[in-house]
N, C-alpha and C. Protein backbone atom coordinates (compact mmCIF):
# COMPACT_ATOMS: atom_id res chain seq x y z
N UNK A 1 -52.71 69.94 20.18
CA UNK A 1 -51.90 71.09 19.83
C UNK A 1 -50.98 71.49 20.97
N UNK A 2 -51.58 71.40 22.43
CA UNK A 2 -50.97 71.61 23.30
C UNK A 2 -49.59 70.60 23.55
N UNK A 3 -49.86 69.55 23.18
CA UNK A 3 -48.68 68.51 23.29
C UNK A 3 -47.49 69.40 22.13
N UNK A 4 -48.10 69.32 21.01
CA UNK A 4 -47.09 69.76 20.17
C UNK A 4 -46.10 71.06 20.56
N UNK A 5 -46.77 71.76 20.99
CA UNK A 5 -45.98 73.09 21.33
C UNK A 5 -45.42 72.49 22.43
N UNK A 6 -45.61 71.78 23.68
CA UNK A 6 -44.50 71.38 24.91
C UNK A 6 -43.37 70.86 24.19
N UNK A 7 -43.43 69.43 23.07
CA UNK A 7 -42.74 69.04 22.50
C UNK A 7 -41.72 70.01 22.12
N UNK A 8 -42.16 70.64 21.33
CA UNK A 8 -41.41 71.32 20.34
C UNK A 8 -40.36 72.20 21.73
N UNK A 9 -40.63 72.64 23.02
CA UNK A 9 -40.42 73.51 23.50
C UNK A 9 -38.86 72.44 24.24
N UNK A 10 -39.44 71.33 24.65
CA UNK A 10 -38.20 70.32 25.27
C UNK A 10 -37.38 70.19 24.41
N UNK A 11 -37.12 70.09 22.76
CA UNK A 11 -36.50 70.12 21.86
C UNK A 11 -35.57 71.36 22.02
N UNK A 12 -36.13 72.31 21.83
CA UNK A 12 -35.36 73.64 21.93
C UNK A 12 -34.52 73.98 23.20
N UNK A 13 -35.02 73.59 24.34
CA UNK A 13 -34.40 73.54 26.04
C UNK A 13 -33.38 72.38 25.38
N UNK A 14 -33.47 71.30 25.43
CA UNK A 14 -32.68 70.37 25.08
C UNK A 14 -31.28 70.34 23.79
N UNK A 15 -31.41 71.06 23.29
CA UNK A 15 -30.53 71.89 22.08
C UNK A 15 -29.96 72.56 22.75
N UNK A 16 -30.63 73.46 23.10
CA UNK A 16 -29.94 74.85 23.95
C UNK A 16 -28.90 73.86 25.20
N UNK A 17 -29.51 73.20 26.04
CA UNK A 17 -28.18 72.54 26.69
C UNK A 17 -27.28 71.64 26.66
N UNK A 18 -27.69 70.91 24.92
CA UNK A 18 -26.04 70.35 24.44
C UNK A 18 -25.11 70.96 23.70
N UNK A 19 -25.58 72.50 23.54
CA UNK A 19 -24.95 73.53 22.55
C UNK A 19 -24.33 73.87 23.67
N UNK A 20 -24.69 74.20 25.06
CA UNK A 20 -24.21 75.11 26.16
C UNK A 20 -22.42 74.15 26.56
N UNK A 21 -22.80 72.69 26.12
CA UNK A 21 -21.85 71.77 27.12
C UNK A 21 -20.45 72.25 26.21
N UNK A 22 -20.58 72.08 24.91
CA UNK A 22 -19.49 72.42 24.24
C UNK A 22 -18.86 73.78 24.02
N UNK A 23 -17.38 74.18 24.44
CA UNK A 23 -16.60 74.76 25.51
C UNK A 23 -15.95 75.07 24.14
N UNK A 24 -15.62 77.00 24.48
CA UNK A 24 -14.30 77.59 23.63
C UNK A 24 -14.28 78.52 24.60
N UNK A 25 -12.38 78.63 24.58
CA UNK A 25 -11.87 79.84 25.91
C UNK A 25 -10.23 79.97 25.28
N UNK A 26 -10.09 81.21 25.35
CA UNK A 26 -9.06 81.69 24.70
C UNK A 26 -7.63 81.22 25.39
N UNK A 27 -6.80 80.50 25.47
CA UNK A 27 -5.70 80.44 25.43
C UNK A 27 -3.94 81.29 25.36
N UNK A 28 -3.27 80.65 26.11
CA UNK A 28 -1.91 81.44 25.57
C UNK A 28 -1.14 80.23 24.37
N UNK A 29 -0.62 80.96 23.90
CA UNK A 29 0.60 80.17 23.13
C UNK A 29 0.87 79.02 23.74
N UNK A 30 1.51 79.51 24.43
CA UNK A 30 2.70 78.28 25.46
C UNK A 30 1.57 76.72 25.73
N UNK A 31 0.21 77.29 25.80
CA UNK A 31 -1.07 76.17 26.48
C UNK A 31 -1.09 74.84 24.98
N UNK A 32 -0.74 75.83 23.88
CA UNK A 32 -0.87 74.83 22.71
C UNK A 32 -0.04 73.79 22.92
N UNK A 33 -0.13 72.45 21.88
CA UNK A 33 0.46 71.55 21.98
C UNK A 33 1.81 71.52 21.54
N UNK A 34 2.69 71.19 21.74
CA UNK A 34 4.42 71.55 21.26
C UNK A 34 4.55 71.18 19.73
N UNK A 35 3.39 70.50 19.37
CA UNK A 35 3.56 70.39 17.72
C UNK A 35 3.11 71.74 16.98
N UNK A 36 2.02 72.19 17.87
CA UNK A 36 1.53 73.37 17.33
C UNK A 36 2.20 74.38 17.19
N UNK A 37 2.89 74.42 18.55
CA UNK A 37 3.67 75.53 18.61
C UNK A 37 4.79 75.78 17.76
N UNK A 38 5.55 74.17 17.40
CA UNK A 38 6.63 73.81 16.44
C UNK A 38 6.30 74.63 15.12
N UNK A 39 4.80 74.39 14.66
CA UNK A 39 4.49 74.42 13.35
C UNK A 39 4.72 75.76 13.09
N UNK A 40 3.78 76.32 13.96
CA UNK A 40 3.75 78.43 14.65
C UNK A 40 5.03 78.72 14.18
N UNK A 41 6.35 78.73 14.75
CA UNK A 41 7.55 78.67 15.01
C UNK A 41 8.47 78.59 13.98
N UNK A 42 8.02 77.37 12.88
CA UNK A 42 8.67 77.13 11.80
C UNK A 42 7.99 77.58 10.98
N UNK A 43 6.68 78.05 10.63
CA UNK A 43 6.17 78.61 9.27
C UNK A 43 5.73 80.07 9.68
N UNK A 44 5.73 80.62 10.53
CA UNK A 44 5.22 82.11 11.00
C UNK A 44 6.02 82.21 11.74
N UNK A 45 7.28 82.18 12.16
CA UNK A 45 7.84 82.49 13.27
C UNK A 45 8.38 83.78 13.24
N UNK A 46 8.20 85.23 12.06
CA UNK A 46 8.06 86.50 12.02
C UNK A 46 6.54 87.24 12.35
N UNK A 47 5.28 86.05 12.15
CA UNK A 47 4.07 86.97 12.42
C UNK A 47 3.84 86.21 14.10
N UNK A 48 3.12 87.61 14.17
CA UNK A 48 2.94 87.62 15.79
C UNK A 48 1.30 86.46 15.75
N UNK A 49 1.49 86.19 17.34
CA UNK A 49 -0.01 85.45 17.55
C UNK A 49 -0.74 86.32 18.04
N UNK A 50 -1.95 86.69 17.98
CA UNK A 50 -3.30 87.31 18.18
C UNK A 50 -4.10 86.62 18.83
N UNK A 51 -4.15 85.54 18.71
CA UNK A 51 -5.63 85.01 19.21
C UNK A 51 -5.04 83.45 19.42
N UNK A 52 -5.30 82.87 20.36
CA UNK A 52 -5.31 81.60 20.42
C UNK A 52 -6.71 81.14 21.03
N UNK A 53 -7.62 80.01 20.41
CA UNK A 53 -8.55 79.59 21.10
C UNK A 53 -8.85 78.02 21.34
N UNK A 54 -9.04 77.24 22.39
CA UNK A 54 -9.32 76.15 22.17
C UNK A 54 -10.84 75.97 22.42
N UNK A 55 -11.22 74.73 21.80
CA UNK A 55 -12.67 74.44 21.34
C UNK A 55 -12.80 73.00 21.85
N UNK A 56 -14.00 72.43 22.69
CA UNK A 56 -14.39 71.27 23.07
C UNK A 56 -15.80 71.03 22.56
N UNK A 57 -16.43 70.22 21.53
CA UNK A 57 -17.42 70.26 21.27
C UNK A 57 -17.91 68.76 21.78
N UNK A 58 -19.35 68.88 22.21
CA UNK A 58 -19.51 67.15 22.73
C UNK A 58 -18.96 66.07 22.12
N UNK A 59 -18.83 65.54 22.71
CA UNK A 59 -18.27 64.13 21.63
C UNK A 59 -17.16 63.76 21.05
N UNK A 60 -16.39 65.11 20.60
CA UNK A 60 -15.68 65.43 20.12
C UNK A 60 -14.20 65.62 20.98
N UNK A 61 -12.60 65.59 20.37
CA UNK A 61 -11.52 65.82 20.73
C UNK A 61 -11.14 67.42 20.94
N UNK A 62 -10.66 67.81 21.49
CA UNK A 62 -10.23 69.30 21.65
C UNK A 62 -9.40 69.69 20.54
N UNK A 63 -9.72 70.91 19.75
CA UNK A 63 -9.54 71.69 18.59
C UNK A 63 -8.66 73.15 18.83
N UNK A 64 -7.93 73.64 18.70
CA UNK A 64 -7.48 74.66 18.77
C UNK A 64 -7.47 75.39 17.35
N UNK A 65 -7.55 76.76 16.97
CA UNK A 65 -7.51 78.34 16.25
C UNK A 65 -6.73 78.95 16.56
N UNK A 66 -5.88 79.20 16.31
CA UNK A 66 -4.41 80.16 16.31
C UNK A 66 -5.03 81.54 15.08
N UNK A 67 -4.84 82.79 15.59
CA UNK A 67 -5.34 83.73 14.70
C UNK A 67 -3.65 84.53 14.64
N UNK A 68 -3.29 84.70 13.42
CA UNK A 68 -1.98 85.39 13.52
C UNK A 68 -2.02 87.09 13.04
N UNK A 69 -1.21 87.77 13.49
CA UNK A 69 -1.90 89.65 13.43
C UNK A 69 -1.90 89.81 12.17
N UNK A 70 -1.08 88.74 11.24
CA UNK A 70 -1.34 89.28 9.24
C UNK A 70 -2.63 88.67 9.05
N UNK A 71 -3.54 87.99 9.87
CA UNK A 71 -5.12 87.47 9.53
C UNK A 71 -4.85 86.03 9.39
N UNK A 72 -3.95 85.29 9.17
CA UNK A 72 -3.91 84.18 8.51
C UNK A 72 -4.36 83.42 9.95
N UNK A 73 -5.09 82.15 9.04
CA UNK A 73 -5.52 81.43 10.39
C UNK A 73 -5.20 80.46 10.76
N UNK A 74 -4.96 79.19 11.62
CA UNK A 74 -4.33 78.00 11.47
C UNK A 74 -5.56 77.55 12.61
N UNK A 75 -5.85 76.14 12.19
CA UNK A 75 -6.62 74.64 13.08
C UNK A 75 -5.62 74.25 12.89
N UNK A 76 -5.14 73.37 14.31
CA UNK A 76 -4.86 72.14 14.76
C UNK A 76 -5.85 71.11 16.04
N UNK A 77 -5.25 69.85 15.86
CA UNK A 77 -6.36 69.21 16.21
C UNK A 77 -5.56 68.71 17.72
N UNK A 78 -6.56 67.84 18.44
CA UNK A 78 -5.88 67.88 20.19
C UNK A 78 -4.39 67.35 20.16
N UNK A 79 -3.58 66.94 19.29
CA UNK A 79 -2.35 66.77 19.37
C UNK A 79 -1.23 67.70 18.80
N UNK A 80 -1.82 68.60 18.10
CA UNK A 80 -1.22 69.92 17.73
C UNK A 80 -0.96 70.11 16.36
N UNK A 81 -1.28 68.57 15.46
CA UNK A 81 -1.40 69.04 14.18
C UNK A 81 -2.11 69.71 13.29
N UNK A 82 -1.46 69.83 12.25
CA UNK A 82 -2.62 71.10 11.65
C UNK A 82 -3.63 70.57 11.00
N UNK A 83 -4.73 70.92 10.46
CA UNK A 83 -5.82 70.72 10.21
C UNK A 83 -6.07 71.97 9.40
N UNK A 84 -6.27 72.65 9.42
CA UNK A 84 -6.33 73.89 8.13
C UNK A 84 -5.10 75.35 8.69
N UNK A 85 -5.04 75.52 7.40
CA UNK A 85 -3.91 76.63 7.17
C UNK A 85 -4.47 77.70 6.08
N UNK A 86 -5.36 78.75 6.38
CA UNK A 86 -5.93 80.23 5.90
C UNK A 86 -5.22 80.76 5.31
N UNK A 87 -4.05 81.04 4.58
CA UNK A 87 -3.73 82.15 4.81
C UNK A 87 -4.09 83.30 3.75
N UNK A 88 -5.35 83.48 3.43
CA UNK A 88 -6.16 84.49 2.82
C UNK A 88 -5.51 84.85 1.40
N UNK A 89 -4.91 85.40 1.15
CA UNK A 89 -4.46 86.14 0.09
C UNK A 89 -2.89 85.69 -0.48
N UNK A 90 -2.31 84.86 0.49
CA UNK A 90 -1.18 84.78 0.68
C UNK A 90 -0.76 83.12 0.33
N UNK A 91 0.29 82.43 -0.07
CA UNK A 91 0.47 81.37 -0.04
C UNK A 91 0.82 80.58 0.94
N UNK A 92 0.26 79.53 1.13
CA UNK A 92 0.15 78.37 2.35
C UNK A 92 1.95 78.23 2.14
N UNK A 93 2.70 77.75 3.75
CA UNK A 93 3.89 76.98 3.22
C UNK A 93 3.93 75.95 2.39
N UNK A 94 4.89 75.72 1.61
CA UNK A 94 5.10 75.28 0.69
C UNK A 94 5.40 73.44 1.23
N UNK A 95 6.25 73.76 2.29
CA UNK A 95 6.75 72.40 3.03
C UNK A 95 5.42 71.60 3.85
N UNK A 96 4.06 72.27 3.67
CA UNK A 96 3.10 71.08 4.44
C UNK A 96 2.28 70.77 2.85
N UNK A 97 2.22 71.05 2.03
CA UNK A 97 1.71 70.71 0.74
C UNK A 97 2.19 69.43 0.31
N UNK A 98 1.75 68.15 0.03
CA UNK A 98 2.65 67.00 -0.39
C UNK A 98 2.34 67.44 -1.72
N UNK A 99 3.57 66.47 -2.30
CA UNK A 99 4.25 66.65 -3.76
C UNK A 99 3.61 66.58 -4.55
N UNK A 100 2.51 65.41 -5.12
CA UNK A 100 1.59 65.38 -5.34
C UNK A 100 0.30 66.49 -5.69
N UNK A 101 -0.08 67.44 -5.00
CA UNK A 101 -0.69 68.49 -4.96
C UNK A 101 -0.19 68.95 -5.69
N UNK A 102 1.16 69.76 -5.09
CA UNK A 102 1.78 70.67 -5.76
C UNK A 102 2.21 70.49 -7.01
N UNK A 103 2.23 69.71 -7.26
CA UNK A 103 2.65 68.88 -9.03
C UNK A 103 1.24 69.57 -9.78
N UNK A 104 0.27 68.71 -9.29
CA UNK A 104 -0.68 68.94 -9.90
C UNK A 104 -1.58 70.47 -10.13
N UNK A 105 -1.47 71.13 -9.18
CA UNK A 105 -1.61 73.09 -8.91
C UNK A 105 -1.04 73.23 -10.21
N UNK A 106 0.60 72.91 -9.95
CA UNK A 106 1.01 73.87 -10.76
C UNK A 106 0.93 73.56 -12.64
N UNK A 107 0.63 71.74 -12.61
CA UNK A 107 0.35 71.89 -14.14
C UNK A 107 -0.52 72.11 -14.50
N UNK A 108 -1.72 71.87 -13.48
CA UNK A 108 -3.38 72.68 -13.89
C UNK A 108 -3.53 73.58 -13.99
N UNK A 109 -3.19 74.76 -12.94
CA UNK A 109 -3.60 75.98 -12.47
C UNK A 109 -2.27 76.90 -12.83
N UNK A 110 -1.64 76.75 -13.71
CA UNK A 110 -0.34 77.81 -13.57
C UNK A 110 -1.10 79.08 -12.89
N UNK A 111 -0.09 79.59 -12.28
CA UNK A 111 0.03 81.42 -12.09
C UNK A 111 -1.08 81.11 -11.03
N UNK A 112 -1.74 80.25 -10.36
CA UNK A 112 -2.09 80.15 -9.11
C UNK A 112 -1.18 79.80 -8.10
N UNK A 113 -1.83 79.64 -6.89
CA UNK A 113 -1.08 79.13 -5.73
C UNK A 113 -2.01 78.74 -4.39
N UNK A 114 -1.87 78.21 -3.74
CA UNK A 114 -2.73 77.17 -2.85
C UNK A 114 -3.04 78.53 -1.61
N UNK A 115 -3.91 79.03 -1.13
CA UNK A 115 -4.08 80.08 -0.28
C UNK A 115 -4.62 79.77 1.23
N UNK A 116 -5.14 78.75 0.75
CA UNK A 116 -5.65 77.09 1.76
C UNK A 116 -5.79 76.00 1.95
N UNK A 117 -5.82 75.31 2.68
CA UNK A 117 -5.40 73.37 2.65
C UNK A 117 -6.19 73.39 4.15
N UNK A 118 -6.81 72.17 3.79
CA UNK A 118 -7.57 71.89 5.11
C UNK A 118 -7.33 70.16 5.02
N UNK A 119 -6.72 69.43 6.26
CA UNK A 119 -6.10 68.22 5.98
C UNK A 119 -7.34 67.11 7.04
N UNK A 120 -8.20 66.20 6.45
CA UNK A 120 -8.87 65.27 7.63
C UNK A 120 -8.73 64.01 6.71
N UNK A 121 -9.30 62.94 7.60
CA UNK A 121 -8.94 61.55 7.35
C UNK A 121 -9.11 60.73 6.00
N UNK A 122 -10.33 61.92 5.24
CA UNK A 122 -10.20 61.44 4.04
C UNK A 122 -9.76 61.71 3.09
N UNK A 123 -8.80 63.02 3.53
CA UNK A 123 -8.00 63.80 2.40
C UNK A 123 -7.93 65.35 2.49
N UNK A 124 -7.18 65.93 1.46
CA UNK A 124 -7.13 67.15 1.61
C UNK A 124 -8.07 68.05 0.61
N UNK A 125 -8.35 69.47 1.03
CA UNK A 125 -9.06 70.34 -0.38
C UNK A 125 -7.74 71.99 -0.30
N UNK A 126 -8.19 71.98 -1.14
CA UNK A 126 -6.88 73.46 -1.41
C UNK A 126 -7.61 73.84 -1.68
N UNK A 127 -7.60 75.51 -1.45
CA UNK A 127 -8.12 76.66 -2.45
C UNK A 127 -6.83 77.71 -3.02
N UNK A 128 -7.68 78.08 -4.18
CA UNK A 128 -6.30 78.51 -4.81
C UNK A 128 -6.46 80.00 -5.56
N UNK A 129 -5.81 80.88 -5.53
CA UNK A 129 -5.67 82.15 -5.68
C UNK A 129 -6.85 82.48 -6.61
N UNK A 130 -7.40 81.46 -7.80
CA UNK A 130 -8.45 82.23 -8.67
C UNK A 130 -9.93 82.18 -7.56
N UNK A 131 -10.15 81.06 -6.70
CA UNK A 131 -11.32 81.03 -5.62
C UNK A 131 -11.66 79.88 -6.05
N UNK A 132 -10.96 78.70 -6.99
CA UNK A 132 -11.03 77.26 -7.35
C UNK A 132 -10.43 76.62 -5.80
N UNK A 133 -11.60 75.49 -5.70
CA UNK A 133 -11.28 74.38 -4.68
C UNK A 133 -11.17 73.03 -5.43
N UNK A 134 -9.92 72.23 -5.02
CA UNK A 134 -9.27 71.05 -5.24
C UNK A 134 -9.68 70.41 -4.31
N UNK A 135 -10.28 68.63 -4.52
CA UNK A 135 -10.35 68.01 -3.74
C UNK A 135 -8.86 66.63 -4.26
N UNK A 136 -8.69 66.21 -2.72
CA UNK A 136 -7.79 65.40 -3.24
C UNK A 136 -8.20 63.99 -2.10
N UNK A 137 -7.70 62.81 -2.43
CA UNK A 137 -7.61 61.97 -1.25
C UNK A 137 -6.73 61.82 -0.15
N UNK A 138 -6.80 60.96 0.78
CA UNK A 138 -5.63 61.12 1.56
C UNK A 138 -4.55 60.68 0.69
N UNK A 139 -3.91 60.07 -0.36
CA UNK A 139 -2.88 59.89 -1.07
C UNK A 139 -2.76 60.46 -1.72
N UNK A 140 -3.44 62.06 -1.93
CA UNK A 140 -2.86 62.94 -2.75
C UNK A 140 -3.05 63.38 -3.85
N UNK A 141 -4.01 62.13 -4.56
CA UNK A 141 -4.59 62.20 -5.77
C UNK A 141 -6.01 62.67 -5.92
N UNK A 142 -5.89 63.47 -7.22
CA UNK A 142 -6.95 64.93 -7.31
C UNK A 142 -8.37 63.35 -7.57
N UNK A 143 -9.30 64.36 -6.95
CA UNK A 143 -10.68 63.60 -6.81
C UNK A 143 -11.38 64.57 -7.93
N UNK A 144 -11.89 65.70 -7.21
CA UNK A 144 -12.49 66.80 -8.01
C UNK A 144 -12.16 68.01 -8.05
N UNK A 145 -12.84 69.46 -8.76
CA UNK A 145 -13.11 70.55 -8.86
C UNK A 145 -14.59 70.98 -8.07
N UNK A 146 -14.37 71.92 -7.16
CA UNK A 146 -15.38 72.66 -6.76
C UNK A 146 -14.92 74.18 -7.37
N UNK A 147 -16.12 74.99 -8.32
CA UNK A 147 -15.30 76.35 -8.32
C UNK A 147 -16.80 77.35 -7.72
């Protein structure tokens, strides 16, 4: 019994200091990557920035969180592209949506609109004004419904 509880205890010490290695510290603008900032610039370039944070998790590439003062949120990934676009209540730009999607939103879902897009290697998911999630592949074409 005594073994088990040391065990269990190096497990938890050992967690606790690969959780500790991976690094988030708030940032300025200017520190983001010039794509990021591009993106900032061209699709929010009336809402202010709030929060910038970058994120190092083991193993892993460096992540940045852009928080903008209307709430909306943006990921980009260590080269400054985006990776998800929040914007809560509000519609995502229209110009990072490929055609495809948007074709399909609007003959499925009339009178919705995409409120989020989160973009990784195997494709994209939208969420859309009713609280329906779209999965799509990386070419664009609808996979499933999550609602």
């Amino acid at each position: 019994m005594k073994n088990l509880i040391k065990a269990a205890m190096v497990v938890l010490i050992a967690g606790s200091s690969f959780q500790a290695i991976g690094q988030e510290k708030v940032i300025e603008v200017n520190n983001l990557p010039k794509a990021a900032q591009s993106f900032i610039s061209s699709n929010y370039g009336s809402d202010k920035v709030a929060l910038v944070k970058s994120e190092k998790e083991l193993m892993q590439s460096i992540e940045y969180k852009v928080v903008l003062a209307s709430g909306i949120e943006l990921e980009f990934d260590s080269k400054g592209n985006w990776t998800e676009v929040d914007a809560k209540s509000k519609s995502v730009p229209q110009g990072i949506v490929p055609a495809k999607i948007k074709s399909y939103v609007q003959k499925s879902f009339p009178n919705n609109n995409i409120v989020q897009i989160n973009k990784d290697s195997k494709g994209f998911e939208v969420e859309l004004t009713n609280g329906i999630e779209v999965k799509f592949n990386k070419n664009a074409e609808f996979i499933k419904i999550d609602d």
